[in-house]
N, C-alpha and C. Protein backbone atom coordinates (compact mmCIF):
# COMPACT_ATOMS: atom_id res chain seq x y z
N UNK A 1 -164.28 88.24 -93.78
CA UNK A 1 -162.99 87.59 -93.89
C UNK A 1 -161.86 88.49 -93.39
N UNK A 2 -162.05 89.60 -93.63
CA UNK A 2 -160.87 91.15 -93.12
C UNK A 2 -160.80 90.40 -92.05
N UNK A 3 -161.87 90.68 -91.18
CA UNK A 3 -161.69 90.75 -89.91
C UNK A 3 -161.26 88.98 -88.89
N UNK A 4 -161.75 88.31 -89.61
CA UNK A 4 -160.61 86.68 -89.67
C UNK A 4 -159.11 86.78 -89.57
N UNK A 5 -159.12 87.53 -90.92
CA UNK A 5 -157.02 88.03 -90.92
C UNK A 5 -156.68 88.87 -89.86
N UNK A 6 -157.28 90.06 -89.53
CA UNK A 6 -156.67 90.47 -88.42
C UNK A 6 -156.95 90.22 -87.50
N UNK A 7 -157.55 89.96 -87.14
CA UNK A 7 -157.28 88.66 -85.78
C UNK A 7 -155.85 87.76 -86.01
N UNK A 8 -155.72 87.01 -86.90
CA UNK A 8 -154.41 86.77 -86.93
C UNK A 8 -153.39 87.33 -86.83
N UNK A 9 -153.40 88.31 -87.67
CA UNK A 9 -152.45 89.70 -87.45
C UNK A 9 -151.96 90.26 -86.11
N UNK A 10 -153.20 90.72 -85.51
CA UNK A 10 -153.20 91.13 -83.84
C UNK A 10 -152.66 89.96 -83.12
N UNK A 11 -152.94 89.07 -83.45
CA UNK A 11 -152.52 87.49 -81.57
C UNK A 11 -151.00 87.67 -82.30
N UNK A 12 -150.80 87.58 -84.07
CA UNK A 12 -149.16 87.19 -84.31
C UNK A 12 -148.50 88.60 -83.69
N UNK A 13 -148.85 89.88 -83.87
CA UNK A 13 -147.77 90.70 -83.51
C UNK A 13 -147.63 90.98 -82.06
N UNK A 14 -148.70 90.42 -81.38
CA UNK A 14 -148.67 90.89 -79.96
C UNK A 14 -148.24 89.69 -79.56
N UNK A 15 -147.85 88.31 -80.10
CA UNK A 15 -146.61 87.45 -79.30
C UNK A 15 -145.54 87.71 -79.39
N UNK A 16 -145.42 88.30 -81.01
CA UNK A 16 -143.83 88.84 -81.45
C UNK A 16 -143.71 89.62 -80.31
N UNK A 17 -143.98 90.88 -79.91
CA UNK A 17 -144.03 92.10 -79.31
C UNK A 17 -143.92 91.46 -78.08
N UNK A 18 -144.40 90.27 -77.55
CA UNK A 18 -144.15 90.10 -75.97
C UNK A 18 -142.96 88.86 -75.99
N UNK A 19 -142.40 87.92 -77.27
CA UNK A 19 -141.26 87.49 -76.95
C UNK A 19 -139.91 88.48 -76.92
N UNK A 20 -139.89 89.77 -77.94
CA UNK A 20 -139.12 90.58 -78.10
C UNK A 20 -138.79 90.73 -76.46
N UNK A 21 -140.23 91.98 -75.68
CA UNK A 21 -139.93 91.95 -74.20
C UNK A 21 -139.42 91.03 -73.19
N UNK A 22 -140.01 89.81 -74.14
CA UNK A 22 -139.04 88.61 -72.67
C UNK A 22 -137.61 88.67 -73.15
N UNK A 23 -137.40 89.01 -74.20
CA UNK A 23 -135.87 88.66 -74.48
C UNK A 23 -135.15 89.88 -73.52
N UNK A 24 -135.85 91.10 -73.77
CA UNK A 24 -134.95 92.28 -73.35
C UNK A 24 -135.21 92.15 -71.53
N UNK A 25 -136.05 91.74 -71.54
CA UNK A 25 -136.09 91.33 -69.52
C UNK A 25 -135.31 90.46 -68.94
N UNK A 26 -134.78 89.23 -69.94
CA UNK A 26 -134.06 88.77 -69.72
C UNK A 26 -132.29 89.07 -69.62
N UNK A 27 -132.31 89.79 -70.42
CA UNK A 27 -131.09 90.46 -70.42
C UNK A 27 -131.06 91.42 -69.39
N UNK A 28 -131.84 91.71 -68.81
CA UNK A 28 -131.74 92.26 -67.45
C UNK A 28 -131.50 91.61 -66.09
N UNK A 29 -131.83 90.19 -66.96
CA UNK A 29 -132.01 89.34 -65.20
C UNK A 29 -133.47 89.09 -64.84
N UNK A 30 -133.88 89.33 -65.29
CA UNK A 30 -135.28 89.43 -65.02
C UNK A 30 -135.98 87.93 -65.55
N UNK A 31 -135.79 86.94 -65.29
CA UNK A 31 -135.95 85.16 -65.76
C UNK A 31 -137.27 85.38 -65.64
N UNK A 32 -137.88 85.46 -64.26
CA UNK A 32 -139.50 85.19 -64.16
C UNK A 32 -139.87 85.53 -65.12
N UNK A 33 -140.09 87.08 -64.57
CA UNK A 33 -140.89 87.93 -65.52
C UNK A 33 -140.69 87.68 -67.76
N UNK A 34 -139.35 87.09 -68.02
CA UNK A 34 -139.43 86.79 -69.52
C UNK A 34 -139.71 85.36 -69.50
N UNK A 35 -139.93 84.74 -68.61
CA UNK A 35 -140.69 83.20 -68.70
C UNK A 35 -142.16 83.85 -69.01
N UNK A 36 -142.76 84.68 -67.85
CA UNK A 36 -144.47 85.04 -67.65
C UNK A 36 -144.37 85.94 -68.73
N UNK A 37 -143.90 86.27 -70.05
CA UNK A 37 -143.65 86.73 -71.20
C UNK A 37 -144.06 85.74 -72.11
N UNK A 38 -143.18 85.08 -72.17
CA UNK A 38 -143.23 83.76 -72.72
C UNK A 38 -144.47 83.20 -73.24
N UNK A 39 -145.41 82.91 -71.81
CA UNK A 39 -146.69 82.30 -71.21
C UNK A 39 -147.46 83.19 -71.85
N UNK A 40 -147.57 84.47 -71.81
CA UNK A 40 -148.71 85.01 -72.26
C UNK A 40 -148.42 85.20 -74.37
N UNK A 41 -146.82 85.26 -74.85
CA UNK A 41 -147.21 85.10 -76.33
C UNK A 41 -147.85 83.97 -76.72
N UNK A 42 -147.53 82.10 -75.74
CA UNK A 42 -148.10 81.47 -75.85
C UNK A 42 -149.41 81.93 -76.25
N UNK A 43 -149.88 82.16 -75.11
CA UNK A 43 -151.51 82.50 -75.31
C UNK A 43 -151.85 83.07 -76.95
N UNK A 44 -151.35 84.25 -77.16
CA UNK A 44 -151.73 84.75 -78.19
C UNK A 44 -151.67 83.76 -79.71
N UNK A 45 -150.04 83.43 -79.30
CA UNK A 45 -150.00 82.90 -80.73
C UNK A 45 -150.99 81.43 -80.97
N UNK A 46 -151.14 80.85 -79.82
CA UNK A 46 -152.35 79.52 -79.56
C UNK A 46 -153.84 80.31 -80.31
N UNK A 47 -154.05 81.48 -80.02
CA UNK A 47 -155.30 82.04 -80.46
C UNK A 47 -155.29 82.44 -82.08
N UNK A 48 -154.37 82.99 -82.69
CA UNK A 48 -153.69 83.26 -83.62
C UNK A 48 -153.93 81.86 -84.24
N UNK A 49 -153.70 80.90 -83.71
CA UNK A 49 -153.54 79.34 -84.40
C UNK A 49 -154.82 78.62 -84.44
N UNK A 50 -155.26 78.86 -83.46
CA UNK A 50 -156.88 78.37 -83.75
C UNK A 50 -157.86 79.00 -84.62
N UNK A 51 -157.09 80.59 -85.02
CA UNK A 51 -157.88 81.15 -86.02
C UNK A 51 -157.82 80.77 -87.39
N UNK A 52 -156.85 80.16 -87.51
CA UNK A 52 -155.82 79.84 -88.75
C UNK A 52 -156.13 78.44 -88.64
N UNK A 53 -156.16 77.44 -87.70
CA UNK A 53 -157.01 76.38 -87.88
C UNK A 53 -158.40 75.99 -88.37
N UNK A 54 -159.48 77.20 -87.98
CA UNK A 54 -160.60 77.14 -88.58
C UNK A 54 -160.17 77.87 -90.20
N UNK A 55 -159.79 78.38 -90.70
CA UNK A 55 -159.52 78.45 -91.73
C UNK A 55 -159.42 77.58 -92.87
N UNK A 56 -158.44 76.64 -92.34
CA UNK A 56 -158.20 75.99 -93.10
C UNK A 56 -158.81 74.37 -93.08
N UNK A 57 -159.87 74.36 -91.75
CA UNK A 57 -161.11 73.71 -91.69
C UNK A 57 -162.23 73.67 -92.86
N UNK A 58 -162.55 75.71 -92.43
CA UNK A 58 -163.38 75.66 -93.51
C UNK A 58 -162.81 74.93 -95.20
N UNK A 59 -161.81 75.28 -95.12
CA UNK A 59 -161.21 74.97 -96.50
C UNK A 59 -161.65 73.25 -96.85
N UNK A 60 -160.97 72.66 -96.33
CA UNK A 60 -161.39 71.20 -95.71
C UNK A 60 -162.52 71.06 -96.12
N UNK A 61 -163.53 71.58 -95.57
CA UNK A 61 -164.71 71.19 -95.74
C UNK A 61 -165.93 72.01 -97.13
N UNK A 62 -165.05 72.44 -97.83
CA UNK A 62 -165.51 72.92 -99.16
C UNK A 62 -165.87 74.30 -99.26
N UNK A 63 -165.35 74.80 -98.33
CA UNK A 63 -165.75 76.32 -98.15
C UNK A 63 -164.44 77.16 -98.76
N UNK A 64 -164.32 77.22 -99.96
CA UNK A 64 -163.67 78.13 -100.73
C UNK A 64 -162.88 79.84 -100.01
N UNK A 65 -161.82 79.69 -99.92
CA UNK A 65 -161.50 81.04 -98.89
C UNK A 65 -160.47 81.55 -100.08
N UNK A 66 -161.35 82.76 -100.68
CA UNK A 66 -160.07 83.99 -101.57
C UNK A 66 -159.09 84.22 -101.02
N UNK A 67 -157.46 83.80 -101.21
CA UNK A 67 -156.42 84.01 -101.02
C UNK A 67 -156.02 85.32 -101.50
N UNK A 68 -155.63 86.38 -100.85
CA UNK A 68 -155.59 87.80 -101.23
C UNK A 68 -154.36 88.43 -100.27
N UNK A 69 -153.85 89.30 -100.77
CA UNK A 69 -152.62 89.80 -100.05
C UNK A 69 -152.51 90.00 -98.52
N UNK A 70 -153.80 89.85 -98.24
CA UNK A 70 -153.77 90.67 -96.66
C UNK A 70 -153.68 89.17 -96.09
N UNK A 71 -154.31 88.13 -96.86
CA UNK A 71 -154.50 86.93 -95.99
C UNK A 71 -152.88 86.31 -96.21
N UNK A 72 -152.11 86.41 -97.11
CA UNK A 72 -150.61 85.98 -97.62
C UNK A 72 -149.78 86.73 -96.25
N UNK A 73 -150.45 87.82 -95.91
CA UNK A 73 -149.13 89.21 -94.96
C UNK A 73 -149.72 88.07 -93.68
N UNK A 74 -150.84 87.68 -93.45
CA UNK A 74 -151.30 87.32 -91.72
C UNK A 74 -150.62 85.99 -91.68
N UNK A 75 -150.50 84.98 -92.68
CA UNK A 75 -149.64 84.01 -92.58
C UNK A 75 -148.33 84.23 -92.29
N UNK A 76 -147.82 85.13 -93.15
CA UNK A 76 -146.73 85.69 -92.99
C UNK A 76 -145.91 85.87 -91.35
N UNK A 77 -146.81 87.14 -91.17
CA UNK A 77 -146.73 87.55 -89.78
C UNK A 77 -147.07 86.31 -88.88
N UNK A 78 -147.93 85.22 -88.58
CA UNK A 78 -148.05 84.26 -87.83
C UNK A 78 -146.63 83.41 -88.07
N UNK A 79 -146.32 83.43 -88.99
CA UNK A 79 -145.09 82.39 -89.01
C UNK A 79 -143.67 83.08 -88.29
N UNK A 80 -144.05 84.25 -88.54
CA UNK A 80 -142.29 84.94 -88.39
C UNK A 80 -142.73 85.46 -86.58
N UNK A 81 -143.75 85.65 -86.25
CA UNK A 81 -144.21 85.63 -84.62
C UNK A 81 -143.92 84.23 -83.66
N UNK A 82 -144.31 82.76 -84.60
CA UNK A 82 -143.98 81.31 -83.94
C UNK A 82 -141.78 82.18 -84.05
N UNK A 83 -141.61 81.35 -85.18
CA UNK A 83 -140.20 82.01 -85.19
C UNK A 83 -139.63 82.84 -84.21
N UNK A 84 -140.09 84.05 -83.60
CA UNK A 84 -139.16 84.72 -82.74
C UNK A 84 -139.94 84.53 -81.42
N UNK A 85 -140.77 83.90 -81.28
CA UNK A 85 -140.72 82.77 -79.50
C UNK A 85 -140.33 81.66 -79.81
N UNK A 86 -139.67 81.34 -80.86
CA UNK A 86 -138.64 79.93 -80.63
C UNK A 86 -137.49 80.50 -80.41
N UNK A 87 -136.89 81.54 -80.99
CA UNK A 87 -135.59 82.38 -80.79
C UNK A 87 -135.38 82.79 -79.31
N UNK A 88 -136.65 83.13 -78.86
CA UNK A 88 -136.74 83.94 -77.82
C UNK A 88 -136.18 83.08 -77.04
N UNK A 89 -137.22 82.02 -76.66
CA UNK A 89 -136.66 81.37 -75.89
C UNK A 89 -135.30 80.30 -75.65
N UNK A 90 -134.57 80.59 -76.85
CA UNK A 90 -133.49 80.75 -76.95
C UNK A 90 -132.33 81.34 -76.53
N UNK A 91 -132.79 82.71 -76.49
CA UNK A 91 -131.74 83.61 -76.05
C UNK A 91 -132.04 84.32 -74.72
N UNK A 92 -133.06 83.77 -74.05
CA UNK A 92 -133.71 83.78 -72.88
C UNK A 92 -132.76 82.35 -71.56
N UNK A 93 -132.59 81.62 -72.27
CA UNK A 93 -131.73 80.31 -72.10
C UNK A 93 -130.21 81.01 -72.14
N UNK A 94 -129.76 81.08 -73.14
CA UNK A 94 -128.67 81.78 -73.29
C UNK A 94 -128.16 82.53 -72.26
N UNK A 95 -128.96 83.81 -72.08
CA UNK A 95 -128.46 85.05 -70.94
C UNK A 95 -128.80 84.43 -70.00
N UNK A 96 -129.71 83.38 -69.33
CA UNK A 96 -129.66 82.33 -68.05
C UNK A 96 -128.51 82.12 -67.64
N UNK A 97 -127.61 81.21 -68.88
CA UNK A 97 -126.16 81.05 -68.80
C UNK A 97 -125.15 81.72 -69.02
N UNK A 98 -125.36 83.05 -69.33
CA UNK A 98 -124.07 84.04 -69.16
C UNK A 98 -124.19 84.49 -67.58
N UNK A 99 -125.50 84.73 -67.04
CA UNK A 99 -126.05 84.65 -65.79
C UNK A 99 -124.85 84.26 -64.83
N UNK A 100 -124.97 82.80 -64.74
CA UNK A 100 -124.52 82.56 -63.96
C UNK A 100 -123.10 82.42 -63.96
N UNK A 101 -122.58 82.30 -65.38
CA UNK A 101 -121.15 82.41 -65.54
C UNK A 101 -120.66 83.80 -65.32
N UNK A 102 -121.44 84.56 -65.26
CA UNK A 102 -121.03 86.35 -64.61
C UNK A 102 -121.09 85.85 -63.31
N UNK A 103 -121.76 85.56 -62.49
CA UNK A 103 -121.94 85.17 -61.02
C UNK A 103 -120.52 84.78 -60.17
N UNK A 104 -119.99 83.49 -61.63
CA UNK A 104 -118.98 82.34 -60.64
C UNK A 104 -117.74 83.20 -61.05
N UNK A 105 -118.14 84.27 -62.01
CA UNK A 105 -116.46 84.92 -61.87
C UNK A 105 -116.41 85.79 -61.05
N UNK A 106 -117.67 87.13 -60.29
CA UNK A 106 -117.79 87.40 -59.15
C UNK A 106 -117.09 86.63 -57.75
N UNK A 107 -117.67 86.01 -57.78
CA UNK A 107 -117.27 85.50 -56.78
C UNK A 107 -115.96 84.64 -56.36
C-alpha cells in the first residue's frame, strides 16, 4: 500500500513542480515552452489520478483500504497539485495579457 501512496505523492509533486515552472517561463515570455509544461503536469497528475482511481475501485468493490496518515498527506498533496495547474494556468493566461499590453505600449 506505501508504495500505492507514493506513487501518488511522486505524479502530485512533480505536476506541482512543473506547473510552478510553467508559471515562471511564462513570466519570461516563454508561452510554448509553459503550455509544453502544462502538457506534461497533465500527464502526471492523469497518472496520479488513475492511481487514486483504482483505489477507490478497490474500495468499491469490498476491498477494505487502512486510511493512515501517509494515505490522508497523498490526497492531500494530489489535491493541492490539481489546484496549482488550475492557478497555473491562470496566471500563464494572465502574463499572455500583460504580454501584449507591454507590446502595444512599445510601440
Amino acid at each position: 500500500m506505501e508504495e500505492i501512496i507514493f506513487e501518488i505523492i511522486a505524479n502530485g509533486g512533480n505536476a506541482k513542480s512543473l506547473a510552478y515552472e510553467a508559471i515562471m517561463e511564462s513570466e519570461n515570455g516563454h508561452f510554448e515552452k509553459a503550455e509544453a509544461l502544462l502538457k506534461e503536469a497533465d500527464e502526471s497528475l492523469k497518472l496520479a489520478h488513475n492511481t487514486q482511481t483504482q483505489l477507490i475501485t478497490d474500495e468499491v468493490n469490498g476491498k477494505h483500504i487502512q486510511v493512515s496518515v501517509l494515505f490522508v498527506h497523498a490526497q492531500d498533496h494530489l489535491m493541492s497539485a490539481i489546484e496549482v495547474r488550475s492557478l497555473a494556468e491562470r496566471f500563464i493566461h494572465l502574463n499572455q495579457r500583460l504580454a501584449k499590453l507591454e507590446n502595444r505600449e512599445e510601440n
